[in-house]
PDB file of N, CA and C in Angstrom:
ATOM      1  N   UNK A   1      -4.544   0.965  -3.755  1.00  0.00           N
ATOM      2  CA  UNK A   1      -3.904  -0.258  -3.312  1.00  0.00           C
ATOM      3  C   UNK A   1      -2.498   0.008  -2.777  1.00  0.00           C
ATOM      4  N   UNK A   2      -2.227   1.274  -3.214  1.00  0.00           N
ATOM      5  CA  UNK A   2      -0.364   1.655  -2.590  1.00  0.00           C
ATOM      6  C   UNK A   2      -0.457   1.567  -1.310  1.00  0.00           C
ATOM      7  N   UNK A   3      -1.918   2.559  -0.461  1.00  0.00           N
ATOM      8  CA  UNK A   3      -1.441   2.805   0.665  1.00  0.00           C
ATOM      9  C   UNK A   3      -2.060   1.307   1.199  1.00  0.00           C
ATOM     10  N   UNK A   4      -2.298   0.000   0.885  1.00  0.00           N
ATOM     11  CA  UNK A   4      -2.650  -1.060   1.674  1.00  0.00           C
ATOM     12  C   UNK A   4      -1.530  -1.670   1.513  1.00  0.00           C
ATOM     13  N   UNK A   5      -0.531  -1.576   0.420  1.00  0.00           N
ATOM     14  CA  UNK A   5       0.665  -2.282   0.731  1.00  0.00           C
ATOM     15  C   UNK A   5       1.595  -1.821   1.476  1.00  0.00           C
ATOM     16  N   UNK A   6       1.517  -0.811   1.865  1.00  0.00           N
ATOM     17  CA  UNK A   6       2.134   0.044   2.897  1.00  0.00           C
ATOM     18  C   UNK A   6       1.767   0.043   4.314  1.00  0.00           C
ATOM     19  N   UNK A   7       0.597  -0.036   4.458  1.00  0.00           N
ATOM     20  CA  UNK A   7       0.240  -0.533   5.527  1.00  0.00           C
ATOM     21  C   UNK A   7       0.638  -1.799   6.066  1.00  0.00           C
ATOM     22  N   UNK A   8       0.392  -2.660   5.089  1.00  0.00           N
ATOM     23  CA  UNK A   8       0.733  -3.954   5.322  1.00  0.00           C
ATOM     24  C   UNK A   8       2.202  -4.492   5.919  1.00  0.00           C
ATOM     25  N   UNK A   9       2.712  -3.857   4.941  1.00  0.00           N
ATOM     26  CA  UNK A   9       4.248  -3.974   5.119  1.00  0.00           C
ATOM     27  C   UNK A   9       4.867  -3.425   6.610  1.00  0.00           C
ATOM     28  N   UNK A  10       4.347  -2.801   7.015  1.00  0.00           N
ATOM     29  CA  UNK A  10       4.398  -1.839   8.195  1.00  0.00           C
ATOM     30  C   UNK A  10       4.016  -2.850   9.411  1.00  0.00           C
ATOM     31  N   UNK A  11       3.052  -3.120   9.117  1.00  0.00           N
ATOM     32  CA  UNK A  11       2.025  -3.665  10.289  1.00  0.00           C
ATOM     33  C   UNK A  11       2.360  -5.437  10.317  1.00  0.00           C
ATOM     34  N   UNK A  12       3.160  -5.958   9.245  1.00  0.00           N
ATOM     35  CA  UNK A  12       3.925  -7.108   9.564  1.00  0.00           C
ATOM     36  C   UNK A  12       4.868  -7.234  10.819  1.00  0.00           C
ATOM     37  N   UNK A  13       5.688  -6.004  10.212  1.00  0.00           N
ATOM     38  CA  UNK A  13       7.055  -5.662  11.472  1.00  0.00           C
ATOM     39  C   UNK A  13       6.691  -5.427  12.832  1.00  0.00           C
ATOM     40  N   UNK A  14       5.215  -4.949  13.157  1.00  0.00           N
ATOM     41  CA  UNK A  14       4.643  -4.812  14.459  1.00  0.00           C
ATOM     42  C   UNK A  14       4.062  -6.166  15.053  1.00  0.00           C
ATOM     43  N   UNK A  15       2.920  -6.464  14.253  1.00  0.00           N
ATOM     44  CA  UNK A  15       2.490  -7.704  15.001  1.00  0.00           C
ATOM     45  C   UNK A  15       2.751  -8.534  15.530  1.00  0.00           C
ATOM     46  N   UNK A  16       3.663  -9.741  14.600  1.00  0.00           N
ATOM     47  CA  UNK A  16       4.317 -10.708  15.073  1.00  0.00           C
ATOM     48  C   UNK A  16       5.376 -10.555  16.401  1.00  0.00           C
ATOM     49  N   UNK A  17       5.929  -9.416  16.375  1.00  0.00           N
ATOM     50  CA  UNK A  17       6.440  -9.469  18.189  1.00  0.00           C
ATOM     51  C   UNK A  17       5.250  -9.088  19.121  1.00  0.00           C
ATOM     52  N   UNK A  18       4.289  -8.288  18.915  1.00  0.00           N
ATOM     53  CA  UNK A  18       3.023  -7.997  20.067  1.00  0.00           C
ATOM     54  C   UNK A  18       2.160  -8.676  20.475  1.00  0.00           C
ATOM     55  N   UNK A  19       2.673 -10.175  19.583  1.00  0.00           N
ATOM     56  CA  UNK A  19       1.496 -11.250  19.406  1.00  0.00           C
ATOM     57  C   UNK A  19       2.650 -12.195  20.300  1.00  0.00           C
ATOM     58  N   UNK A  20       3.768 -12.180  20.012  1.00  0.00           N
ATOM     59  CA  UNK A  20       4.452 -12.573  21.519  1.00  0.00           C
ATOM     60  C   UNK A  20       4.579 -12.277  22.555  1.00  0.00           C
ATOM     61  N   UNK A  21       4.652 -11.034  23.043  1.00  0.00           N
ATOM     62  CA  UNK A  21       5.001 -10.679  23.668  1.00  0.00           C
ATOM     63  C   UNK A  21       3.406 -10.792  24.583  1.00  0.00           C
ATOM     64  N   UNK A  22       2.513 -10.553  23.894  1.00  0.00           N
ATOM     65  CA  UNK A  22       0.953 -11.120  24.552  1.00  0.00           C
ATOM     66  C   UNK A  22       0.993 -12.417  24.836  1.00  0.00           C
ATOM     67  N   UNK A  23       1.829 -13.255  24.373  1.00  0.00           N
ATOM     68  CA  UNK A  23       1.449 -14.737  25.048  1.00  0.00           C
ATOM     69  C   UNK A  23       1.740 -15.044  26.371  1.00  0.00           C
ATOM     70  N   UNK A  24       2.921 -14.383  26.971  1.00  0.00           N
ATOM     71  CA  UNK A  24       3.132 -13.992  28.028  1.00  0.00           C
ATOM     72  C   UNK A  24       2.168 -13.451  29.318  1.00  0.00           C
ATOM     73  N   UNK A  25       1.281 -12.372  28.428  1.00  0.00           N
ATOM     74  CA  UNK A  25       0.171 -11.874  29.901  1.00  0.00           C
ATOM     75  C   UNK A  25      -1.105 -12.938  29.935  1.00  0.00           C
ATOM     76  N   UNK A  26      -1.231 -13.225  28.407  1.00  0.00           N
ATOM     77  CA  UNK A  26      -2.878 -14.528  28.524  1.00  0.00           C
ATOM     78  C   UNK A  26      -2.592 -15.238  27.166  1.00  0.00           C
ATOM     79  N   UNK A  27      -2.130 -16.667  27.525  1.00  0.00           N
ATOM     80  CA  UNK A  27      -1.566 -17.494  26.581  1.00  0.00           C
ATOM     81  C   UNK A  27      -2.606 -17.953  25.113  1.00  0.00           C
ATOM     82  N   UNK A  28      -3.928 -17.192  25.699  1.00  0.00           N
ATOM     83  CA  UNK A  28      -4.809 -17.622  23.944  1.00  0.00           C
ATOM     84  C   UNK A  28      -5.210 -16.751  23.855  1.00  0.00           C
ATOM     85  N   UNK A  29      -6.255 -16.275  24.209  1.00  0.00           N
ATOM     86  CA  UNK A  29      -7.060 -15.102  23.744  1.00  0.00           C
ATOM     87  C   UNK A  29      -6.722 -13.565  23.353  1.00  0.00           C
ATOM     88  N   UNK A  30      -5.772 -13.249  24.389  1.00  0.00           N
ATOM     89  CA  UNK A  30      -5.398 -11.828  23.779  1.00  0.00           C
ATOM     90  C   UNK A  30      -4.631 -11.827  22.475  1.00  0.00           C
ATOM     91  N   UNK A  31      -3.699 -12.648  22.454  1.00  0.00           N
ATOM     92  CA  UNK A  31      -2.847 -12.888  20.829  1.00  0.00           C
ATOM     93  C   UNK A  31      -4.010 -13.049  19.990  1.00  0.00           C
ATOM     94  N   UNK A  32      -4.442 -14.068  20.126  1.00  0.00           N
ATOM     95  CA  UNK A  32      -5.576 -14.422  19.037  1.00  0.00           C
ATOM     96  C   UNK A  32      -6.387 -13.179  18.444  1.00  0.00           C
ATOM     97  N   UNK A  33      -6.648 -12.119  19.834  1.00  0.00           N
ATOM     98  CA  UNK A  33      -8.104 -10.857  19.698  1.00  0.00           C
ATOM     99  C   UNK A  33      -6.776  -9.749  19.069  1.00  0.00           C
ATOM    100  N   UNK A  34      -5.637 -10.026  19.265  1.00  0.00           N
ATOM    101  CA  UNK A  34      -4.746  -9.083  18.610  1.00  0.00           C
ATOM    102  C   UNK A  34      -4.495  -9.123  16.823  1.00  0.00           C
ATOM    103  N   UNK A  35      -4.999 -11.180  16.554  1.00  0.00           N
ATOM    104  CA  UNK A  35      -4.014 -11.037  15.374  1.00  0.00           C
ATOM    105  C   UNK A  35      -5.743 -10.965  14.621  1.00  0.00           C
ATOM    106  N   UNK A  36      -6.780 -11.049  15.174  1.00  0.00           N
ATOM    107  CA  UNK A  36      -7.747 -11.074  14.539  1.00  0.00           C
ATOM    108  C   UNK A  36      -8.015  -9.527  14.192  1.00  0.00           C
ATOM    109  N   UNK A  37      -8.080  -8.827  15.610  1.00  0.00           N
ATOM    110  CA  UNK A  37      -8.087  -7.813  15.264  1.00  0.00           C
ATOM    111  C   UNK A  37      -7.421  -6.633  13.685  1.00  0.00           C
ATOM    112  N   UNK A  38      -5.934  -7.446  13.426  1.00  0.00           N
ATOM    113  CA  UNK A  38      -5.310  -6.969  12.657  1.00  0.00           C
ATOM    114  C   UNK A  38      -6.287  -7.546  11.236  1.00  0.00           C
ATOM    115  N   UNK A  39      -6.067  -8.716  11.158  1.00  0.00           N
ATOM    116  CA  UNK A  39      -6.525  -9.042  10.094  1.00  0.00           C
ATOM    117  C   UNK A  39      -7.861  -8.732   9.418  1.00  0.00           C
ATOM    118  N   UNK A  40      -9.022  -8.202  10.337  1.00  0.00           N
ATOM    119  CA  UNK A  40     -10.473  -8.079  10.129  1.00  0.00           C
ATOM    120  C   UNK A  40      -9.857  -6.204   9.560  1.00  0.00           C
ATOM    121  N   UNK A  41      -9.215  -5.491  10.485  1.00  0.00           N
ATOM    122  CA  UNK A  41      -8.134  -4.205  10.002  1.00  0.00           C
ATOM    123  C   UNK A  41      -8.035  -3.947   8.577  1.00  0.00           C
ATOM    124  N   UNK A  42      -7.043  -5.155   8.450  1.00  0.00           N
ATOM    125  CA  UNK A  42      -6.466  -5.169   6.766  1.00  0.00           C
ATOM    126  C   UNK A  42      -7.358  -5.713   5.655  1.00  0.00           C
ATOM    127  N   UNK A  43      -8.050  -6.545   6.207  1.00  0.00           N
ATOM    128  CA  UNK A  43      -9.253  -7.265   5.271  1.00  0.00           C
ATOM    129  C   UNK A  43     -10.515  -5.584   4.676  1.00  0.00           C
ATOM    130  N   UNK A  44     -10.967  -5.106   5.961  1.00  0.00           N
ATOM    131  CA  UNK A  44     -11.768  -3.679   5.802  1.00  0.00           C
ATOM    132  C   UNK A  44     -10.770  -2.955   5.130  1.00  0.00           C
ATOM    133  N   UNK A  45      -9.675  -2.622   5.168  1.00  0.00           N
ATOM    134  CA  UNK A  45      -9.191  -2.145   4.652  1.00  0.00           C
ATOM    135  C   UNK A  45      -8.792  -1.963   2.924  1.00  0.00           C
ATOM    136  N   UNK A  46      -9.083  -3.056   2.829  1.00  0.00           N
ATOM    137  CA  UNK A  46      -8.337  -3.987   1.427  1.00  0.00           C
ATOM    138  C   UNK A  46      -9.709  -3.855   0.755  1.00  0.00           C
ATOM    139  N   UNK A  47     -11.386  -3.871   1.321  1.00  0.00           N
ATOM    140  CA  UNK A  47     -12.364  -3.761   0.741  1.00  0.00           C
ATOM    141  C   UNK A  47     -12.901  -2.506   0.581  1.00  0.00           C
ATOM    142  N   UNK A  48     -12.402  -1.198   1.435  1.00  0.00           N
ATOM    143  CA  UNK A  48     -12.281   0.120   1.184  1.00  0.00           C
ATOM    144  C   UNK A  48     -11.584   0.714   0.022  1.00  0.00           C
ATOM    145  N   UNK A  49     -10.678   0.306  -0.003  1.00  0.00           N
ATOM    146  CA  UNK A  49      -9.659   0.174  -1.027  1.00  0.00           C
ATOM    147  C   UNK A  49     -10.457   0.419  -2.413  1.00  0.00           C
ATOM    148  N   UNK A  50     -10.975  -0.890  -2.841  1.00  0.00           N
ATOM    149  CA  UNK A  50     -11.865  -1.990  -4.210  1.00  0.00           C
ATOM    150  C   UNK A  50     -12.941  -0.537  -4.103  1.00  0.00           C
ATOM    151  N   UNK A  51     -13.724  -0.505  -3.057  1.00  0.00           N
ATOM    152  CA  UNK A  51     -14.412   0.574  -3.020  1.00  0.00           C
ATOM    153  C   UNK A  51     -14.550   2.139  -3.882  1.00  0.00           C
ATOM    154  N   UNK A  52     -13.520   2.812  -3.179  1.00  0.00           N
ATOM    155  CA  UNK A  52     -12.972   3.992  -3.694  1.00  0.00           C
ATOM    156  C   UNK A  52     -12.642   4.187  -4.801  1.00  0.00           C
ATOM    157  N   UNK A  53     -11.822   2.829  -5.695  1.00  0.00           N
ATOM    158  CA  UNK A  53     -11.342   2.775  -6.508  1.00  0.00           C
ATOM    159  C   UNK A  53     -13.170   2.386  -7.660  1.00  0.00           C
ATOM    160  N   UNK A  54     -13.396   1.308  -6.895  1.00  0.00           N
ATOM    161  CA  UNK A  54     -15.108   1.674  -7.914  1.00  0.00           C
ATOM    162  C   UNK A  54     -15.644   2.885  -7.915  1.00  0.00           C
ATOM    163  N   UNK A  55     -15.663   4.043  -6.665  1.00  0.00           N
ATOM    164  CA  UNK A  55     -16.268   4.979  -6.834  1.00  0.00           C
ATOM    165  C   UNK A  55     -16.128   5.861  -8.057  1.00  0.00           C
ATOM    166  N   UNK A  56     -13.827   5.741  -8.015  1.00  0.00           N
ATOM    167  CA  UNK A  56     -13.265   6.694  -8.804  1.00  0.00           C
ATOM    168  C   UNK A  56     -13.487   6.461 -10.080  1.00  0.00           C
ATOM    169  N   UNK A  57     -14.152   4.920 -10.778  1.00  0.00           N
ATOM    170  CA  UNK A  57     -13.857   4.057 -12.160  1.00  0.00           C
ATOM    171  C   UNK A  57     -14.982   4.897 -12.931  1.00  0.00           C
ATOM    172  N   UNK A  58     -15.164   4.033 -14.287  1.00  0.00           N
ATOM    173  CA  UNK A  58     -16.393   5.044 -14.757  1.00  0.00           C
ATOM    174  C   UNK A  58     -17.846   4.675 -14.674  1.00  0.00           C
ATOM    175  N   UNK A  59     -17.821   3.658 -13.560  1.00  0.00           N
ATOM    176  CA  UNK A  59     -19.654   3.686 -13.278  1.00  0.00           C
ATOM    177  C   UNK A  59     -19.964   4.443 -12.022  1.00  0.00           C
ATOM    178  N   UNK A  60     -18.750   5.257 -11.337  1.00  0.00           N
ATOM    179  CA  UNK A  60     -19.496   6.104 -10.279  1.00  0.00           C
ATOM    180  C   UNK A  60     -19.912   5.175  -8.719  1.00  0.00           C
ATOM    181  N   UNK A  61     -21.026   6.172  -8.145  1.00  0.00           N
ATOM    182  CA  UNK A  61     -21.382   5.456  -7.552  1.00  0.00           C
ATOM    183  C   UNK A  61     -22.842   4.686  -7.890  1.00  0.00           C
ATOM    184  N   UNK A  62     -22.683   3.248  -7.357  1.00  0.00           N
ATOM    185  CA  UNK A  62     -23.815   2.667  -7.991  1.00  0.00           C
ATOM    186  C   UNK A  62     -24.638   2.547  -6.367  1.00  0.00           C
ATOM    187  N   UNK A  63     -25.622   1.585  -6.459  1.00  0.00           N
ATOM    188  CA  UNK A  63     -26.068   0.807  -5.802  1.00  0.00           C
ATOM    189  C   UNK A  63     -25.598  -0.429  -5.067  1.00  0.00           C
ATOM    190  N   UNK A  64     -24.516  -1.000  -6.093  1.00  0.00           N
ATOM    191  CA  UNK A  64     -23.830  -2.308  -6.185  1.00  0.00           C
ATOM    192  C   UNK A  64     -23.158  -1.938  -4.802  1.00  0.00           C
ATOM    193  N   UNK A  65     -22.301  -0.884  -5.455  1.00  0.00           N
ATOM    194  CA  UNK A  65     -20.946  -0.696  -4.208  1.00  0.00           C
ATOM    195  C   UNK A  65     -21.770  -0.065  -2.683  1.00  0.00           C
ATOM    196  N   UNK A  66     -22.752   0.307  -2.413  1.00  0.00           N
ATOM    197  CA  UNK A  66     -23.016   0.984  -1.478  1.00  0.00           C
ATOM    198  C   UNK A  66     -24.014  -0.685  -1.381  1.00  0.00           C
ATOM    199  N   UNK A  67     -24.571  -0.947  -1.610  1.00  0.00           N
ATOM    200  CA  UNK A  67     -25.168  -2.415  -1.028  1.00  0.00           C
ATOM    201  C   UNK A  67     -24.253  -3.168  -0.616  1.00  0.00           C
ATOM    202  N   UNK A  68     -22.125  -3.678  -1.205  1.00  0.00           N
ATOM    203  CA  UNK A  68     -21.365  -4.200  -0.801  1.00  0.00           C
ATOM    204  C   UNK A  68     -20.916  -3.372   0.417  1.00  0.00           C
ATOM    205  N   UNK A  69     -20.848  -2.478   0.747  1.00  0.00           N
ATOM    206  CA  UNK A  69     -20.734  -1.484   2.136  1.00  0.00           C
ATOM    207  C   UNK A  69     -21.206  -2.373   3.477  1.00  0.00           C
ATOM    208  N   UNK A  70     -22.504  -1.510   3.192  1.00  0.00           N
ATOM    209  CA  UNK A  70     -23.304  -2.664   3.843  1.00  0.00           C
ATOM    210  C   UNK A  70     -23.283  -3.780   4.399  1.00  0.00           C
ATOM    211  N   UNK A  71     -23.202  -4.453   3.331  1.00  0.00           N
ATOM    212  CA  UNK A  71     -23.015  -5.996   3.767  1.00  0.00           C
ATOM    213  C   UNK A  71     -21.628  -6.337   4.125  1.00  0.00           C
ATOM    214  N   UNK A  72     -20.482  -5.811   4.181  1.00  0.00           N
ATOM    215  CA  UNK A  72     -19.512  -5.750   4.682  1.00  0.00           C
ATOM    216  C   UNK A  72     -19.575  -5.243   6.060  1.00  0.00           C
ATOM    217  N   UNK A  73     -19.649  -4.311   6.030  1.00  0.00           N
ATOM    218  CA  UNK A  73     -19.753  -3.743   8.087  1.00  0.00           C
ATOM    219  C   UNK A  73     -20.888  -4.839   8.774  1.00  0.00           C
ATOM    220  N   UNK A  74     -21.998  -5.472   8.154  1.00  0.00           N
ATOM    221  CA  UNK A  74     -22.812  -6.343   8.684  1.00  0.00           C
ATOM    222  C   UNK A  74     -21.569  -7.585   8.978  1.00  0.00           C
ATOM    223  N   UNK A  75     -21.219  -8.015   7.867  1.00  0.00           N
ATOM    224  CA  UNK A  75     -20.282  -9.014   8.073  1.00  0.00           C
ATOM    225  C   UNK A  75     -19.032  -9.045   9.458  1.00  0.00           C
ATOM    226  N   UNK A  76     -18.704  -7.904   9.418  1.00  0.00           N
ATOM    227  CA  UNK A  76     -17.201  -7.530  10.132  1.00  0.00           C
ATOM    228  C   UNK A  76     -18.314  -7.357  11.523  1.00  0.00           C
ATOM    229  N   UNK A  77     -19.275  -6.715  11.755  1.00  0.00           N
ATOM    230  CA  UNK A  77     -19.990  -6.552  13.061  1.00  0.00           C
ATOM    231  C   UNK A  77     -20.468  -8.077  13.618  1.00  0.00           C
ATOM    232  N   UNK A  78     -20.701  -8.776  12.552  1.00  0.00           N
ATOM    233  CA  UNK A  78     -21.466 -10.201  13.253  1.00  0.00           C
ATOM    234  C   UNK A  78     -19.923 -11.120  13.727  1.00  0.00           C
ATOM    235  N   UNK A  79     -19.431 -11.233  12.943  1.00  0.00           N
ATOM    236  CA  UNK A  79     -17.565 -11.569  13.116  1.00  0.00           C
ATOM    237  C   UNK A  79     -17.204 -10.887  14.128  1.00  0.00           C
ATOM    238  N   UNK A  80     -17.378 -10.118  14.809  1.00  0.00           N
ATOM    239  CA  UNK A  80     -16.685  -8.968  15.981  1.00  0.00           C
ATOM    240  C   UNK A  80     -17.611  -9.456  17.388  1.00  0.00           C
ATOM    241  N   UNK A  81     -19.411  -9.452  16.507  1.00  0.00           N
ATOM    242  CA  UNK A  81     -19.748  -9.856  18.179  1.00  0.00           C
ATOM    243  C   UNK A  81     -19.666 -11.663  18.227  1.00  0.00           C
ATOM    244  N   UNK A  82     -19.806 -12.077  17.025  1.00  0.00           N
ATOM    245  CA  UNK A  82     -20.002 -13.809  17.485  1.00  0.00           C
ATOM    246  C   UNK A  82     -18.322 -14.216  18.154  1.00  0.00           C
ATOM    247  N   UNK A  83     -17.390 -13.264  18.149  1.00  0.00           N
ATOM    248  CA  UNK A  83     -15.858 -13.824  18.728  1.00  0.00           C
ATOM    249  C   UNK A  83     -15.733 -13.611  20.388  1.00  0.00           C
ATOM    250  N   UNK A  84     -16.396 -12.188  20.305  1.00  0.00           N
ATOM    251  CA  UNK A  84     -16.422 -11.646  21.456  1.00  0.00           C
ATOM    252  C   UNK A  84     -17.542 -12.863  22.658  1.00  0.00           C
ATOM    253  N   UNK A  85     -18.655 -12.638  22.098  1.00  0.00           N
ATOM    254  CA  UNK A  85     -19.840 -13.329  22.762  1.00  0.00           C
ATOM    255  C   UNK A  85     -19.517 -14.876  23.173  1.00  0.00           C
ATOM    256  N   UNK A  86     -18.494 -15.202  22.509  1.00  0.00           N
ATOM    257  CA  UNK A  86     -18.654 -16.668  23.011  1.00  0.00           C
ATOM    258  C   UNK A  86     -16.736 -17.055  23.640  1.00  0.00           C
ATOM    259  N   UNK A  87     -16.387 -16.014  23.817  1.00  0.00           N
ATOM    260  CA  UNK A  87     -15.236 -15.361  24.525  1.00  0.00           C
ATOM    261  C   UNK A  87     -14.390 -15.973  23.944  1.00  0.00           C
ATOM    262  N   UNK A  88     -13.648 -16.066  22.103  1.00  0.00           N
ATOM    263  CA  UNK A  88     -12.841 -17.092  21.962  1.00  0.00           C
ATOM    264  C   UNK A  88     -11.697 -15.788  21.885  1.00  0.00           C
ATOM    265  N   UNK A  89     -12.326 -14.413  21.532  1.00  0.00           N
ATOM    266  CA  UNK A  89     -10.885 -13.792  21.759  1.00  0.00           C
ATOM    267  C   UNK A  89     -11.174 -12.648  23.121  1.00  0.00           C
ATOM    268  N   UNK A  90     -10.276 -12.109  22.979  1.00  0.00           N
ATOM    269  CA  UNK A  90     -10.132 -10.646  23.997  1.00  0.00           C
ATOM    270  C   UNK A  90     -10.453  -9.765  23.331  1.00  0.00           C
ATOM    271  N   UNK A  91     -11.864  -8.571  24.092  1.00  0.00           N
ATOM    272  CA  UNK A  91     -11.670  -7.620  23.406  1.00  0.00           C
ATOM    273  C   UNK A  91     -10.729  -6.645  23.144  1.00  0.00           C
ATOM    274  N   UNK A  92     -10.191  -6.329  23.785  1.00  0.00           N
ATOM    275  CA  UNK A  92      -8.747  -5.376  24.397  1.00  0.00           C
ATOM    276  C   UNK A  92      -7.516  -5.593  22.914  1.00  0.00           C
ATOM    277  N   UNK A  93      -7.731  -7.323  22.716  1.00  0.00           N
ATOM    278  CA  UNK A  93      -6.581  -7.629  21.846  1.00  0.00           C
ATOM    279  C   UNK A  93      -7.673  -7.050  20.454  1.00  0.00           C
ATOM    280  N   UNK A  94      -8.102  -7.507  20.334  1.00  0.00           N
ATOM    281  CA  UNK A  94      -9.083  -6.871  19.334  1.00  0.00           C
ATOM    282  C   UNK A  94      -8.765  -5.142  18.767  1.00  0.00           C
ATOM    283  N   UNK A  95      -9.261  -4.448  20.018  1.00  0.00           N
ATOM    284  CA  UNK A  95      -8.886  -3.361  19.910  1.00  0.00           C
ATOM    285  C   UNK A  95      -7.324  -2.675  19.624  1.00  0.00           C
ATOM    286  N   UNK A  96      -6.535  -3.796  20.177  1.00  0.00           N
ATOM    287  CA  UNK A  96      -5.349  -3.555  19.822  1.00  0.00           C
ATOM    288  C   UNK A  96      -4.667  -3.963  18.435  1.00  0.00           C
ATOM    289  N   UNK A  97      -5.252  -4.573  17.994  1.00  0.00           N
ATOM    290  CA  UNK A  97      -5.249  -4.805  16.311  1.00  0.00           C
ATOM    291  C   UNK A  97      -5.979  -3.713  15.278  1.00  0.00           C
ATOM    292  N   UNK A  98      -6.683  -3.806  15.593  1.00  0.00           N
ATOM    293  CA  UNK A  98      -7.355  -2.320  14.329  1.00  0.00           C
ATOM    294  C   UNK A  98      -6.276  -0.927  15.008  1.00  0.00           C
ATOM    295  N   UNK A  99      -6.254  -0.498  16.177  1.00  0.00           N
ATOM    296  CA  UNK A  99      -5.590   0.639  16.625  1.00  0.00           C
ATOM    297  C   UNK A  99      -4.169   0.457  15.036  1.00  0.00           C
ATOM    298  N   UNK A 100      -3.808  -0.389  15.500  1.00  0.00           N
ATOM    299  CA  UNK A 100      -2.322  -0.732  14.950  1.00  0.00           C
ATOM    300  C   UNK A 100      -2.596  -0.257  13.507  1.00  0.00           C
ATOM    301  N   UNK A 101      -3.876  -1.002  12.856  1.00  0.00           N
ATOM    302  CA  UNK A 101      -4.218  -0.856  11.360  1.00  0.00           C
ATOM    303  C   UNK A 101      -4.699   0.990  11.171  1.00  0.00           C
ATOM    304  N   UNK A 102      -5.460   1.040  12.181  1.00  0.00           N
ATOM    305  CA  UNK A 102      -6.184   2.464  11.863  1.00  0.00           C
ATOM    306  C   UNK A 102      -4.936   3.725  11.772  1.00  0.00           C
ATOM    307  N   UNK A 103      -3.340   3.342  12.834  1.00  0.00           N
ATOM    308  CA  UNK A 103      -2.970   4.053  13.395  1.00  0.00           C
ATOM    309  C   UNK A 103      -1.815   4.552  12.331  1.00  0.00           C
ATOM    310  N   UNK A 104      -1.621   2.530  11.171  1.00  0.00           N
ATOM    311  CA  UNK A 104      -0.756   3.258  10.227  1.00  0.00           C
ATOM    312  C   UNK A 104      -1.338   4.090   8.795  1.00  0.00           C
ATOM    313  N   UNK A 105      -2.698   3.322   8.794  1.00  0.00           N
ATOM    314  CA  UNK A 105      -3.432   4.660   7.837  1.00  0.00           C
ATOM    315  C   UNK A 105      -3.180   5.626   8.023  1.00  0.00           C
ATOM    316  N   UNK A 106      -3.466   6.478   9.238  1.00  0.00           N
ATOM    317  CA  UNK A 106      -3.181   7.432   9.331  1.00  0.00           C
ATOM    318  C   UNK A 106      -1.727   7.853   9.026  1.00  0.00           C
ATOM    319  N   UNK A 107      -1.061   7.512   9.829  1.00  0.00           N
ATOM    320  CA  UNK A 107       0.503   7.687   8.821  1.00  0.00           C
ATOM    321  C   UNK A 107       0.828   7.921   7.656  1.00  0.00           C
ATOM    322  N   UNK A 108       0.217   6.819   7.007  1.00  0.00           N
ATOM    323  CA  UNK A 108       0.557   6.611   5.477  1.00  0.00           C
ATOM    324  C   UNK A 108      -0.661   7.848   4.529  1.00  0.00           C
ATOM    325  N   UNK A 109      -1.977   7.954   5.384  1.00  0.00           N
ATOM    326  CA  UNK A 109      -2.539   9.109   4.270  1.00  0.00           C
ATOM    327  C   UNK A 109      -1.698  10.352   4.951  1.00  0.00           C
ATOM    328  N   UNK A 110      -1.418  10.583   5.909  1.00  0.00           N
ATOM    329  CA  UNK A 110      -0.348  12.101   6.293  1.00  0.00           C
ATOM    330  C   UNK A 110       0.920  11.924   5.437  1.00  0.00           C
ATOM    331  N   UNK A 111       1.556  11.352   4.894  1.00  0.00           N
ATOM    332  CA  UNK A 111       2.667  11.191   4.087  1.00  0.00           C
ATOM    333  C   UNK A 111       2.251  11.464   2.757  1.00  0.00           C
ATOM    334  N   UNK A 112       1.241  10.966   2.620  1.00  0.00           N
ATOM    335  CA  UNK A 112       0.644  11.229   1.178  1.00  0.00           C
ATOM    336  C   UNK A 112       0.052  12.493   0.735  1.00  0.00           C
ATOM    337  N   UNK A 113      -0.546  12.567   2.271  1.00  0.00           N
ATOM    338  CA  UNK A 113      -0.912  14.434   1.882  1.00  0.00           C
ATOM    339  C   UNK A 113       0.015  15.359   1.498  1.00  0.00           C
ATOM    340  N   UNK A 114       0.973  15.118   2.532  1.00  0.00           N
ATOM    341  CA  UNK A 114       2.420  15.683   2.841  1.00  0.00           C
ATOM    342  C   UNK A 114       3.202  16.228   1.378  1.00  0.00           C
ATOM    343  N   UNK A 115       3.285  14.818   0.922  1.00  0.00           N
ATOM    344  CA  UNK A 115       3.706  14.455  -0.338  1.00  0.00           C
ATOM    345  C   UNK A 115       3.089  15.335  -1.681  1.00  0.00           C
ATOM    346  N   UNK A 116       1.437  15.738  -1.828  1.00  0.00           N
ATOM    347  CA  UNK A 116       1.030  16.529  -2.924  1.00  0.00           C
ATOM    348  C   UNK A 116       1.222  17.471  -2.474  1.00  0.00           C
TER     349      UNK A 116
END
């Protein structure tokens, strides 16, 4: 959960100006596919998290957690195409929201590696 509050914290200070500064090139959709993007980001993120941490606990891996997998990427994939398909966001902004999320993971697990 450290490195999601870290992320988080990070990825506050970015958004909210890129989500302005997008209202400017397309006044709904790209902000919107930007802040969704982030949030569907931090949400996967936050359930990876619960994950790992079940893997690490003392029931291992079960069934439970690899059936919640699952049904999570089903979830985040039907959420990704029903936004796209009926054009309420941009994909581009989309993509530009997870980049942002994926881009400070990476950061934050290189610091951590760094760090042991």
């Amino acid at each position: 959960m450290e490195i999601l509050k870290r992320v988080l914290k990070k990825s506050i200070f970015i958004i909210p100006p890129l989500i302005i500064v997008s209202f400017f090139i397309e006044s709904r959709r790209l902000p919107l596919g930007i802040l969704l993007g982030w949030l569907f980001g931090i949400v996967n993120l936050r359930a990876l998290t619960k994950n790992v941490e079940g893997l690490l606990g003392p029931e291992k891996a079960t069934a439970r957690i690899v059936i919640l997998n699952i049904t999570r990427l089903l979830a985040l994939s039907v959420a990704i195409f029903m936004l796209v398909y009926h054009r309420i966001v941009n994909v581009i902004g989309l993509l530009i929201g997870f980049t942002i999320v994926f881009t400070l993971i990476l950061i934050e697990g290189w610091k951590v590696g760094k760090s042991q």
